[in-house]
C-alpha atoms as a PDB file:
ATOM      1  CA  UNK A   1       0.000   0.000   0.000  1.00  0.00           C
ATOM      2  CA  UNK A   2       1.459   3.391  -1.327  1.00  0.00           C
ATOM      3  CA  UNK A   3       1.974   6.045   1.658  1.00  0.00           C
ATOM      4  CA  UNK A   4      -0.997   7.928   0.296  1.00  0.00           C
ATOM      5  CA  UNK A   5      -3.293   5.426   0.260  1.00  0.00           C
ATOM      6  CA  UNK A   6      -2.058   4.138   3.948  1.00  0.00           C
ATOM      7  CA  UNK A   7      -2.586   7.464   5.598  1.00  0.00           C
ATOM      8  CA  UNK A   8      -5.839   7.774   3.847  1.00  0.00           C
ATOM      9  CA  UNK A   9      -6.833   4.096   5.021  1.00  0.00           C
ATOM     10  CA  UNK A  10      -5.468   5.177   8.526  1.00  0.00           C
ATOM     11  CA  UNK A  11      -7.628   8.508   9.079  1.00  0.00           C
ATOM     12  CA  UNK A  12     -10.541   6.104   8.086  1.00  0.00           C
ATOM     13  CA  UNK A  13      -9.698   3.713  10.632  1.00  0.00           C
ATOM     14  CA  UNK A  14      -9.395   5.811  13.190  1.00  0.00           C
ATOM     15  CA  UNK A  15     -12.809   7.733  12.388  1.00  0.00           C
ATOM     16  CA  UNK A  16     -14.841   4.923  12.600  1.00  0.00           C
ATOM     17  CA  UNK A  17     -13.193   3.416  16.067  1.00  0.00           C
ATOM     18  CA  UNK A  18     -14.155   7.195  17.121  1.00  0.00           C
ATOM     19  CA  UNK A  19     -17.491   7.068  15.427  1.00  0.00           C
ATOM     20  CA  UNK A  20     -18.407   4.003  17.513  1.00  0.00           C
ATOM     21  CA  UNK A  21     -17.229   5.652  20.702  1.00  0.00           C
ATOM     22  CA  UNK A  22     -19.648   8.555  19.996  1.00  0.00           C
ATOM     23  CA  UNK A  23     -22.553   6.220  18.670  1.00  0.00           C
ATOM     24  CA  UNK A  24     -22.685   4.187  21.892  1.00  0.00           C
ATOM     25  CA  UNK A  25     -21.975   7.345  23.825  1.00  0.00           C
ATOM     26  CA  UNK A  26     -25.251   8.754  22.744  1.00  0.00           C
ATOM     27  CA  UNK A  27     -26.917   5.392  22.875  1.00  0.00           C
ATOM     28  CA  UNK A  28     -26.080   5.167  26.800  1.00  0.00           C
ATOM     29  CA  UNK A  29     -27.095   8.838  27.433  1.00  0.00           C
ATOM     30  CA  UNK A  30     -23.362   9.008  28.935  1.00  0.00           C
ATOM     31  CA  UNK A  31     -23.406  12.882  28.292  1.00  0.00           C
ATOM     32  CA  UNK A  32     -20.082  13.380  26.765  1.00  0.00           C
ATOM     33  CA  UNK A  33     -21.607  14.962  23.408  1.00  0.00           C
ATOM     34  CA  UNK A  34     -18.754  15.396  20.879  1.00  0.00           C
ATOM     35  CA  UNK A  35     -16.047  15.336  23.116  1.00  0.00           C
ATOM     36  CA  UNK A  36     -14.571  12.365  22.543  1.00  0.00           C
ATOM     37  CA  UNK A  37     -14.388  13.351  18.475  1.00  0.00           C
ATOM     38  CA  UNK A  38     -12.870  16.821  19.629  1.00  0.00           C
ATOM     39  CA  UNK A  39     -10.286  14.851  22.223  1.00  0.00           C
ATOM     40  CA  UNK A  40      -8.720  12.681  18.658  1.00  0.00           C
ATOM     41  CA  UNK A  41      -8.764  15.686  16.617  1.00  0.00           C
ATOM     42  CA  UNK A  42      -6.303  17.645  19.217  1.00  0.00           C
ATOM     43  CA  UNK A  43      -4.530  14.357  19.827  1.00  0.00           C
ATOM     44  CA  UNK A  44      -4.321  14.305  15.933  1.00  0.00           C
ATOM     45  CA  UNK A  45      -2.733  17.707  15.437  1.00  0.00           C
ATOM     46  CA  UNK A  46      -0.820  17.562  18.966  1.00  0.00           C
ATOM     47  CA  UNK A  47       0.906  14.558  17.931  1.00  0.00           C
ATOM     48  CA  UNK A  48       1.789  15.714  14.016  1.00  0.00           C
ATOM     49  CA  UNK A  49       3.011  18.811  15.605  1.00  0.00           C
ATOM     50  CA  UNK A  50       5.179  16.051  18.430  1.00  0.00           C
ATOM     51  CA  UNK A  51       6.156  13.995  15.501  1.00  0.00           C
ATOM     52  CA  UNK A  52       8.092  17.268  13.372  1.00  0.00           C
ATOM     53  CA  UNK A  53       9.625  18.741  16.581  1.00  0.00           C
ATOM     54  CA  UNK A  54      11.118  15.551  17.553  1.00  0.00           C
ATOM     55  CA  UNK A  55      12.649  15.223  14.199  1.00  0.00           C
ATOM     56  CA  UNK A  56      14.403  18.424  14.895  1.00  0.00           C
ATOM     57  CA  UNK A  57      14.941  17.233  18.505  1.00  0.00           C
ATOM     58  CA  UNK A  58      16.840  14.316  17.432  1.00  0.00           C
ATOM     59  CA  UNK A  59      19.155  16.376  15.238  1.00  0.00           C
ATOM     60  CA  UNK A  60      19.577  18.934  17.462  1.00  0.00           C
ATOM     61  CA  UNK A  61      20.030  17.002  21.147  1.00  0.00           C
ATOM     62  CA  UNK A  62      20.397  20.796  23.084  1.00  0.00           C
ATOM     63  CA  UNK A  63      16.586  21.658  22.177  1.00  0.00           C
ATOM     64  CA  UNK A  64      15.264  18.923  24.557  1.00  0.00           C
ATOM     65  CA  UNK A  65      15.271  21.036  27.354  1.00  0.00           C
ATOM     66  CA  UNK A  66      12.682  23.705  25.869  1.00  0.00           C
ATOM     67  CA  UNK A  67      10.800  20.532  24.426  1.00  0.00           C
ATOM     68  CA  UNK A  68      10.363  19.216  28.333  1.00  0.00           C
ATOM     69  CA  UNK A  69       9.599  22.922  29.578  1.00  0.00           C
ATOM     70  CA  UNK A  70       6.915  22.832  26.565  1.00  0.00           C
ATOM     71  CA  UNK A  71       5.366  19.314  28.426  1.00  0.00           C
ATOM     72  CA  UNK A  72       5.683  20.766  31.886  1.00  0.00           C
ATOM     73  CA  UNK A  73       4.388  23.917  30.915  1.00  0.00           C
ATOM     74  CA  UNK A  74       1.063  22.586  28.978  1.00  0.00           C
ATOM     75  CA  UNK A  75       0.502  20.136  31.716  1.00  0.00           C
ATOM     76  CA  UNK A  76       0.543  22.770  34.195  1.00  0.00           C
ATOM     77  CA  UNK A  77      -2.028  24.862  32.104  1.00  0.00           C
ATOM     78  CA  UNK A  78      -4.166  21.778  31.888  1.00  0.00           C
ATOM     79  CA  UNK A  79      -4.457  20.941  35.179  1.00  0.00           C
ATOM     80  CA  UNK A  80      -5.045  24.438  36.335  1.00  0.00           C
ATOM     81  CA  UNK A  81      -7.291  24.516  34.312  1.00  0.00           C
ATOM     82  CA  UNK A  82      -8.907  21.563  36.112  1.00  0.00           C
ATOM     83  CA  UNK A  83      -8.403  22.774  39.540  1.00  0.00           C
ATOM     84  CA  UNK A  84      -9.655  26.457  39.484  1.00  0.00           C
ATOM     85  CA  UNK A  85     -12.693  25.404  41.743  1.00  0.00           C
ATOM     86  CA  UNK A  86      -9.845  24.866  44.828  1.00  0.00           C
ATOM     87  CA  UNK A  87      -8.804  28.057  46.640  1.00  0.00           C
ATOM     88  CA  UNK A  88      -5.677  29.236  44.732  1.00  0.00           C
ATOM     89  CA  UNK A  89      -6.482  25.880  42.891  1.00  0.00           C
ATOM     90  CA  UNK A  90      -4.162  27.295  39.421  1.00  0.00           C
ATOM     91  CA  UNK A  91      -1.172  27.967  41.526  1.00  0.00           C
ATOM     92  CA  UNK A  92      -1.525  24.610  43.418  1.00  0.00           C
ATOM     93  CA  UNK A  93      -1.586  22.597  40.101  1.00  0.00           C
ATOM     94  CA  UNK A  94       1.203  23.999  38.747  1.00  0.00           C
ATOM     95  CA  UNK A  95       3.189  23.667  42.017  1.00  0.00           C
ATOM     96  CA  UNK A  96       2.110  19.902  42.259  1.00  0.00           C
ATOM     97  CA  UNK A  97       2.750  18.917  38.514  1.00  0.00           C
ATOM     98  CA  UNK A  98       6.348  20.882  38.578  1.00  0.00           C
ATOM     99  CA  UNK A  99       7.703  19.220  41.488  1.00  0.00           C
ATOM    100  CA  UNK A 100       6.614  16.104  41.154  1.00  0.00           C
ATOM    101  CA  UNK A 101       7.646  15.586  37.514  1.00  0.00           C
ATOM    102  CA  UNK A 102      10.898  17.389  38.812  1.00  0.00           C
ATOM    103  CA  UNK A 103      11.761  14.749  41.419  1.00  0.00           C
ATOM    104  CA  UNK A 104      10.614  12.012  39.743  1.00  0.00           C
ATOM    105  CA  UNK A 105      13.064  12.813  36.389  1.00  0.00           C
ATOM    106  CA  UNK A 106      16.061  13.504  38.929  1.00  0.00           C
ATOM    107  CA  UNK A 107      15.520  10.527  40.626  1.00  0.00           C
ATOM    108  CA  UNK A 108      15.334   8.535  37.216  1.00  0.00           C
ATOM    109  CA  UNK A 109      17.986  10.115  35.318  1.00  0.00           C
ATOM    110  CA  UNK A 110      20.383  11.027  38.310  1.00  0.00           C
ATOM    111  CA  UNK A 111      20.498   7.472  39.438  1.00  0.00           C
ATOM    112  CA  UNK A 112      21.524   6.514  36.075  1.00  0.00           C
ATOM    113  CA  UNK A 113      18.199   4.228  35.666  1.00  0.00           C
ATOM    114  CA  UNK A 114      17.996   5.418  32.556  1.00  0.00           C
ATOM    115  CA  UNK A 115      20.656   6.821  29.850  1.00  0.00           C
ATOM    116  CA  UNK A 116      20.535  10.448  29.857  1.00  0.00           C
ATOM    117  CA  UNK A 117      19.964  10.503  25.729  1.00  0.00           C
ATOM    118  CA  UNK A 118      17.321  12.770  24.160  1.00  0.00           C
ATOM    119  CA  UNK A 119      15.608   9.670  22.733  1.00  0.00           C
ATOM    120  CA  UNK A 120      15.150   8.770  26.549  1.00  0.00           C
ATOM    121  CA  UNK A 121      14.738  12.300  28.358  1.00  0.00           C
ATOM    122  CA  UNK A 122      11.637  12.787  25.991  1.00  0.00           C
ATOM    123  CA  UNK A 123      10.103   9.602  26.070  1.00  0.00           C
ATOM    124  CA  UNK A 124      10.051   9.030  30.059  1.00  0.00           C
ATOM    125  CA  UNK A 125       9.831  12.714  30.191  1.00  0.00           C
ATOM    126  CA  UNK A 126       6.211  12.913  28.418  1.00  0.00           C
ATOM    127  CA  UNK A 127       4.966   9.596  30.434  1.00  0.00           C
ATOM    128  CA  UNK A 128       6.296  11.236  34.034  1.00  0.00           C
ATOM    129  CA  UNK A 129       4.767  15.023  33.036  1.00  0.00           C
ATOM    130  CA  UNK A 130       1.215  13.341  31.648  1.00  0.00           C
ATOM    131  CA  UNK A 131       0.944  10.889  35.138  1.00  0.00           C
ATOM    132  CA  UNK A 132       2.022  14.257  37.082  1.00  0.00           C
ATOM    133  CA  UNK A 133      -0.816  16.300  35.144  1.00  0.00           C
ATOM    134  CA  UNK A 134      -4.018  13.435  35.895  1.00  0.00           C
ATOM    135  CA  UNK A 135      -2.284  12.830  39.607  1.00  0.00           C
ATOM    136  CA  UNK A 136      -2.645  16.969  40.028  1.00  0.00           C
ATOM    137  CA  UNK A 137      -6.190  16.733  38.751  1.00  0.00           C
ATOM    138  CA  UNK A 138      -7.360  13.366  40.887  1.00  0.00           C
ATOM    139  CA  UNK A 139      -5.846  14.719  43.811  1.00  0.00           C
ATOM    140  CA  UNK A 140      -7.530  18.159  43.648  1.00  0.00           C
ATOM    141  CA  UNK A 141     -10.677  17.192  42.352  1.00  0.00           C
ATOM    142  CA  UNK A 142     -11.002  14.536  45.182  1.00  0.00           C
ATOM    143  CA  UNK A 143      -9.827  17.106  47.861  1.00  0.00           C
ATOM    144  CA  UNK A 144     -12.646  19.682  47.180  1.00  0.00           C
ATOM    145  CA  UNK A 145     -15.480  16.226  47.025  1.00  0.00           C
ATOM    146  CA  UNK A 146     -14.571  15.680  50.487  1.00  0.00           C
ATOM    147  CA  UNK A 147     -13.987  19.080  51.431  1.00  0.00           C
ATOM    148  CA  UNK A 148     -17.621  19.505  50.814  1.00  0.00           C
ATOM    149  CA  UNK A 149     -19.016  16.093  51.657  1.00  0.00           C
ATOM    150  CA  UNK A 150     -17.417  16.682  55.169  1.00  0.00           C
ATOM    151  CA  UNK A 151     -17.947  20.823  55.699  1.00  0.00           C
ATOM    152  CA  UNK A 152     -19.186  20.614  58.983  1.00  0.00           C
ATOM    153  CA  UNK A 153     -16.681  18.227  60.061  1.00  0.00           C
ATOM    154  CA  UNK A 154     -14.400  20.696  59.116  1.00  0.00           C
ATOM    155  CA  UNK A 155     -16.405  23.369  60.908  1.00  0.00           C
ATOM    156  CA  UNK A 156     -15.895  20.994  63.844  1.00  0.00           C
ATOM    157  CA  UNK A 157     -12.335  20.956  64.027  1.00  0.00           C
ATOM    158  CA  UNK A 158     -12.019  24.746  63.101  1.00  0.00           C
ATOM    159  CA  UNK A 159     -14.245  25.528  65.843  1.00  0.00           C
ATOM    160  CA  UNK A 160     -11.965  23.580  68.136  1.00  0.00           C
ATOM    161  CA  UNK A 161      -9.261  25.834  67.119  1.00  0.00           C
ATOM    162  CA  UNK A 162      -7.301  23.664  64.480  1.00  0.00           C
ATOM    163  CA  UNK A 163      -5.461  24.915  61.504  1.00  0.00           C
ATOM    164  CA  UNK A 164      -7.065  25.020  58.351  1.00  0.00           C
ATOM    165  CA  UNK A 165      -3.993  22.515  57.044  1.00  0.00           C
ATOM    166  CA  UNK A 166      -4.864  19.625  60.476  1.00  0.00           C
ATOM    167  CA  UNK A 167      -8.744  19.813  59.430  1.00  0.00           C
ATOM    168  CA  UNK A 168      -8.339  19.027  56.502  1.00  0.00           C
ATOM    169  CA  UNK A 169      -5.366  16.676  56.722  1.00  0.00           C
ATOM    170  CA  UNK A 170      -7.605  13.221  56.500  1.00  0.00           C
ATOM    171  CA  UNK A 171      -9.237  14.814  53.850  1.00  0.00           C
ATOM    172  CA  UNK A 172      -6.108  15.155  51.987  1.00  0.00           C
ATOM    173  CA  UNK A 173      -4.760  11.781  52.698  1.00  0.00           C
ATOM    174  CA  UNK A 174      -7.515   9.689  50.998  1.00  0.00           C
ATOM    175  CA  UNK A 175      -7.731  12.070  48.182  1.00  0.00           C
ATOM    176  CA  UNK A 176      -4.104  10.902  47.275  1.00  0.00           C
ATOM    177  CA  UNK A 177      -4.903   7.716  48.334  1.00  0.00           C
ATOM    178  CA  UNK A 178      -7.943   7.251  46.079  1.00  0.00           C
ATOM    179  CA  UNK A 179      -5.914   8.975  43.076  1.00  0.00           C
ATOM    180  CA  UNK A 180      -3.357   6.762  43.336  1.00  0.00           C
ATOM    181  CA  UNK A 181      -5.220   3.773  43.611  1.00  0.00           C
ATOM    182  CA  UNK A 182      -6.001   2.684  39.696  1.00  0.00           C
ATOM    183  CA  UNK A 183      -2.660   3.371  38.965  1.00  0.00           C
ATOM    184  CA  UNK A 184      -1.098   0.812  41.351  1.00  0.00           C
ATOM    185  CA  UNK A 185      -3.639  -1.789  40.482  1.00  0.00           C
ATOM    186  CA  UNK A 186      -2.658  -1.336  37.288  1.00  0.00           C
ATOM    187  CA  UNK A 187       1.156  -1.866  38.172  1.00  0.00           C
ATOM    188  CA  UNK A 188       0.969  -4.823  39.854  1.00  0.00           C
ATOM    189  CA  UNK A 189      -1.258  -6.554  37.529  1.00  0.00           C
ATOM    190  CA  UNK A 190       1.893  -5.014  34.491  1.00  0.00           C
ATOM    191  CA  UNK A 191       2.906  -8.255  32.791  1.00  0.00           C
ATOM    192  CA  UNK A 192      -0.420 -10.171  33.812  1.00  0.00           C
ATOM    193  CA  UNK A 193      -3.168  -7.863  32.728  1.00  0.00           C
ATOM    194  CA  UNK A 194      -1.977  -5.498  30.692  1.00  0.00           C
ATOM    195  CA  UNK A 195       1.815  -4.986  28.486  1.00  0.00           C
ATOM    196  CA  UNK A 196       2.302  -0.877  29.062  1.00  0.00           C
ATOM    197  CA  UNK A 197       3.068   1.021  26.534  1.00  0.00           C
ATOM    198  CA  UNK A 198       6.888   2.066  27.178  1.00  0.00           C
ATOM    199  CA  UNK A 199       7.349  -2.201  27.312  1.00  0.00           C
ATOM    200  CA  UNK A 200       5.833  -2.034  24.157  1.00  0.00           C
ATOM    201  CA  UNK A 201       7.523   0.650  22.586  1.00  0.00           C
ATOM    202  CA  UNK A 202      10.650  -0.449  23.792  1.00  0.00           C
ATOM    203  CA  UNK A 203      10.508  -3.575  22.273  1.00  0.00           C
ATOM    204  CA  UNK A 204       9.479  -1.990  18.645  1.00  0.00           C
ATOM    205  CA  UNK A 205      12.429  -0.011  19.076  1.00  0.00           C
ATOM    206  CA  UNK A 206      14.994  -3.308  19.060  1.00  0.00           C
ATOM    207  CA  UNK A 207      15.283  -3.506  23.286  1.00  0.00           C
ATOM    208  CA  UNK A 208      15.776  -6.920  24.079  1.00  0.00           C
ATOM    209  CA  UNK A 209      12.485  -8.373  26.167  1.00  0.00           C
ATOM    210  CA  UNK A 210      14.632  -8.396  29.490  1.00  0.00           C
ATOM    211  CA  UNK A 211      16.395  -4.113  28.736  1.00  0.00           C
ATOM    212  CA  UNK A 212      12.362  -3.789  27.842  1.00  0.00           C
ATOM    213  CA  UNK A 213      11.146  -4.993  31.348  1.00  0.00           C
ATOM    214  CA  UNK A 214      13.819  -3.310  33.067  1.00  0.00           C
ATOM    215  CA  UNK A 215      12.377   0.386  31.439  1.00  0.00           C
ATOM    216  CA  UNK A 216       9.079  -0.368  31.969  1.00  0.00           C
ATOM    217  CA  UNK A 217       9.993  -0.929  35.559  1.00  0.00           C
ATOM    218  CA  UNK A 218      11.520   1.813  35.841  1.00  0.00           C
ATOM    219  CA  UNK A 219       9.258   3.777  34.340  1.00  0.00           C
ATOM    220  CA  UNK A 220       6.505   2.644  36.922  1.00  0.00           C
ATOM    221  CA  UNK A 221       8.156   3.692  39.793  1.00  0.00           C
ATOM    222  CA  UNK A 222       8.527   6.687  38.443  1.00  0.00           C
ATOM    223  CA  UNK A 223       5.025   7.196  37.900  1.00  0.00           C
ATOM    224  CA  UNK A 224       4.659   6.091  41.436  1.00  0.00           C
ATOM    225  CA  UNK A 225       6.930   8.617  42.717  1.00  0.00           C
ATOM    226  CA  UNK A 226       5.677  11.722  40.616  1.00  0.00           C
ATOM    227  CA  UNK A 227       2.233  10.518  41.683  1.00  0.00           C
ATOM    228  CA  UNK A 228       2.489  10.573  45.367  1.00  0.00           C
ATOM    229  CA  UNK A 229       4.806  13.883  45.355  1.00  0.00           C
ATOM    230  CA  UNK A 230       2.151  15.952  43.647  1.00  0.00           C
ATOM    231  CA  UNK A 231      -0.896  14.450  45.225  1.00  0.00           C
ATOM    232  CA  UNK A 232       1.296  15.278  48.469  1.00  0.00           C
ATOM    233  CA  UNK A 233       1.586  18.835  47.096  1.00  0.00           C
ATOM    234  CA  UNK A 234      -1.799  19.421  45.951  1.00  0.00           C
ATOM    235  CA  UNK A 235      -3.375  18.704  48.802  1.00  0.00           C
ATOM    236  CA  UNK A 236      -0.927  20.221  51.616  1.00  0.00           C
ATOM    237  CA  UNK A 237      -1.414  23.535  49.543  1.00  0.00           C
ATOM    238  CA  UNK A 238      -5.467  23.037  49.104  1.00  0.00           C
ATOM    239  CA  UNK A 239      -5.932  22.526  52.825  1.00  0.00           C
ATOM    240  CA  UNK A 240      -4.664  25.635  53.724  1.00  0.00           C
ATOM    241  CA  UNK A 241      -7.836  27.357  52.353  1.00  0.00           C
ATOM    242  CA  UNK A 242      -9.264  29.851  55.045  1.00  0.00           C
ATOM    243  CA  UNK A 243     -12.650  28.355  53.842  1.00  0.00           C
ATOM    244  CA  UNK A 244     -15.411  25.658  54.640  1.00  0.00           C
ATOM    245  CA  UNK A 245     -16.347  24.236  50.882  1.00  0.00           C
ATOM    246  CA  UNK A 246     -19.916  24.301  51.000  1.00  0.00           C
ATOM    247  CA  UNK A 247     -20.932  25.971  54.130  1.00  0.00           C
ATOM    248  CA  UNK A 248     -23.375  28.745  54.050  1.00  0.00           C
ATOM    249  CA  UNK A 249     -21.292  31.681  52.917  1.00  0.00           C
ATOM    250  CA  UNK A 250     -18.331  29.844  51.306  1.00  0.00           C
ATOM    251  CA  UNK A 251     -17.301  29.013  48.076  1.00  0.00           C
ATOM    252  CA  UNK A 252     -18.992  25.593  47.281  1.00  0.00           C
END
């Protein structure tokens, strides 16, 4: 098949998968509309775009370093984006996704887990900034459902003359807990379940199955760390709010 005709075959492909997505969408009443149709389009264009800077990347090795600011920076946005329902809920997403995409490449890269070459800062660079970015948003948005499901337990301890950061500190803990939860299931089921991508990948790149393991692995304690740093962040900075969420008067 010519490239023309394979692209063209491609796009087709990938129109009907999303076609059925939005059919049965709309035939369960799940209430996403076109979203899912708008979410491939942007991957669509995203990833072109991704596919012609790497190119450029890979020639010139010194431009990774804007290309990860460029991750860190939209994943930020996105999650802020997310978040703006918290008190000061922009600035706490981008403090959460920064350092715990940070610390987790450091770690990785510093302890020579990984070789630091631009083929390898990009790739575990883009998995480590997107699990940062959804651990930022799970955190948050489970921090202000049981800041509100539990306002007057908060009132409680407020009235008792706790800080706004100890009345809300169980709150915070299971809201990390519960947004790190599918991820870990998902990790130790890795090799039973489910083949993640980077395993994949690796492999289609010429890794040997045992140098593919040993990224994968690598990679998910990675996500692990970046995970529990900025669900740690998020919601040590959210609790700090000088507000009930939901009580008569307050933001809700």
């Amino acid at each position: 098949m010519s490239g023309g005709l394979h692209y063209l075959w491609f796009g087709l492909g990938l129109l009907a998968m999303t076609g059925l997505t939005l059919g049965l969408g709309r035939w369960a009443r799940i209430g996403l509309g076109w979203f899912p149709l708008w979410a491939i389009l942007r991957a669509v264009v995203q990833l072109s775009v991704v596919a012609l800077l790497l190119r450029g990347i890979l020639e010139v090795p010194w431009t990774v370093a804007a290309f990860v600011v460029l991750m860190m920076s939209t994943a930020s946005w996105t999650a802020a984006g997310r978040l703006k329902g918290l008190w000061r809920g922009r600035r706490t997403a981008v403090a959460g996704v920064l350092s715990g995409a940070t610390l987790a490449l450091v770690v990785i890269f510093g302890l020579g887990l990984v070789d630091f070459q631009v083929r390898y800062i990009v790739a575990v660079g883009g998995i480590i900034v997107g699990n940062s970015m959804s651990a930022a948003t799970l955190a948050g948005r489970n921090f202000l459902r049981g800041s509100r499901a539990r306002a007057s337990e908060i009132e409680a301890w407020l009235s008792l003359g706790a800080t706004p950061s100890r009345a809300h500190e169980e709150i915070g803990r299971e809201a990390v807990r519960e947004s790190m939860l599918p991820t870990l299931d998902q990790t130790k089921s890795t090799g039973l379940v489910t083949l993640p991508g980077a395993f994949v990948g690796a492999l289609f790149g010429g890794a040997s199955p045992a140098e593919a393991a040993q990224f994968q692995l690598v990679v998910l304690a990675g996500i692990a760390l970046t995970m529990t740093v900025t669900g740690i962040v998020v919601t040590r900075l959210a609790a700090r709010t000088p507000y009930v969420e939901g009580a008569a008067g307050q933001p809700a």
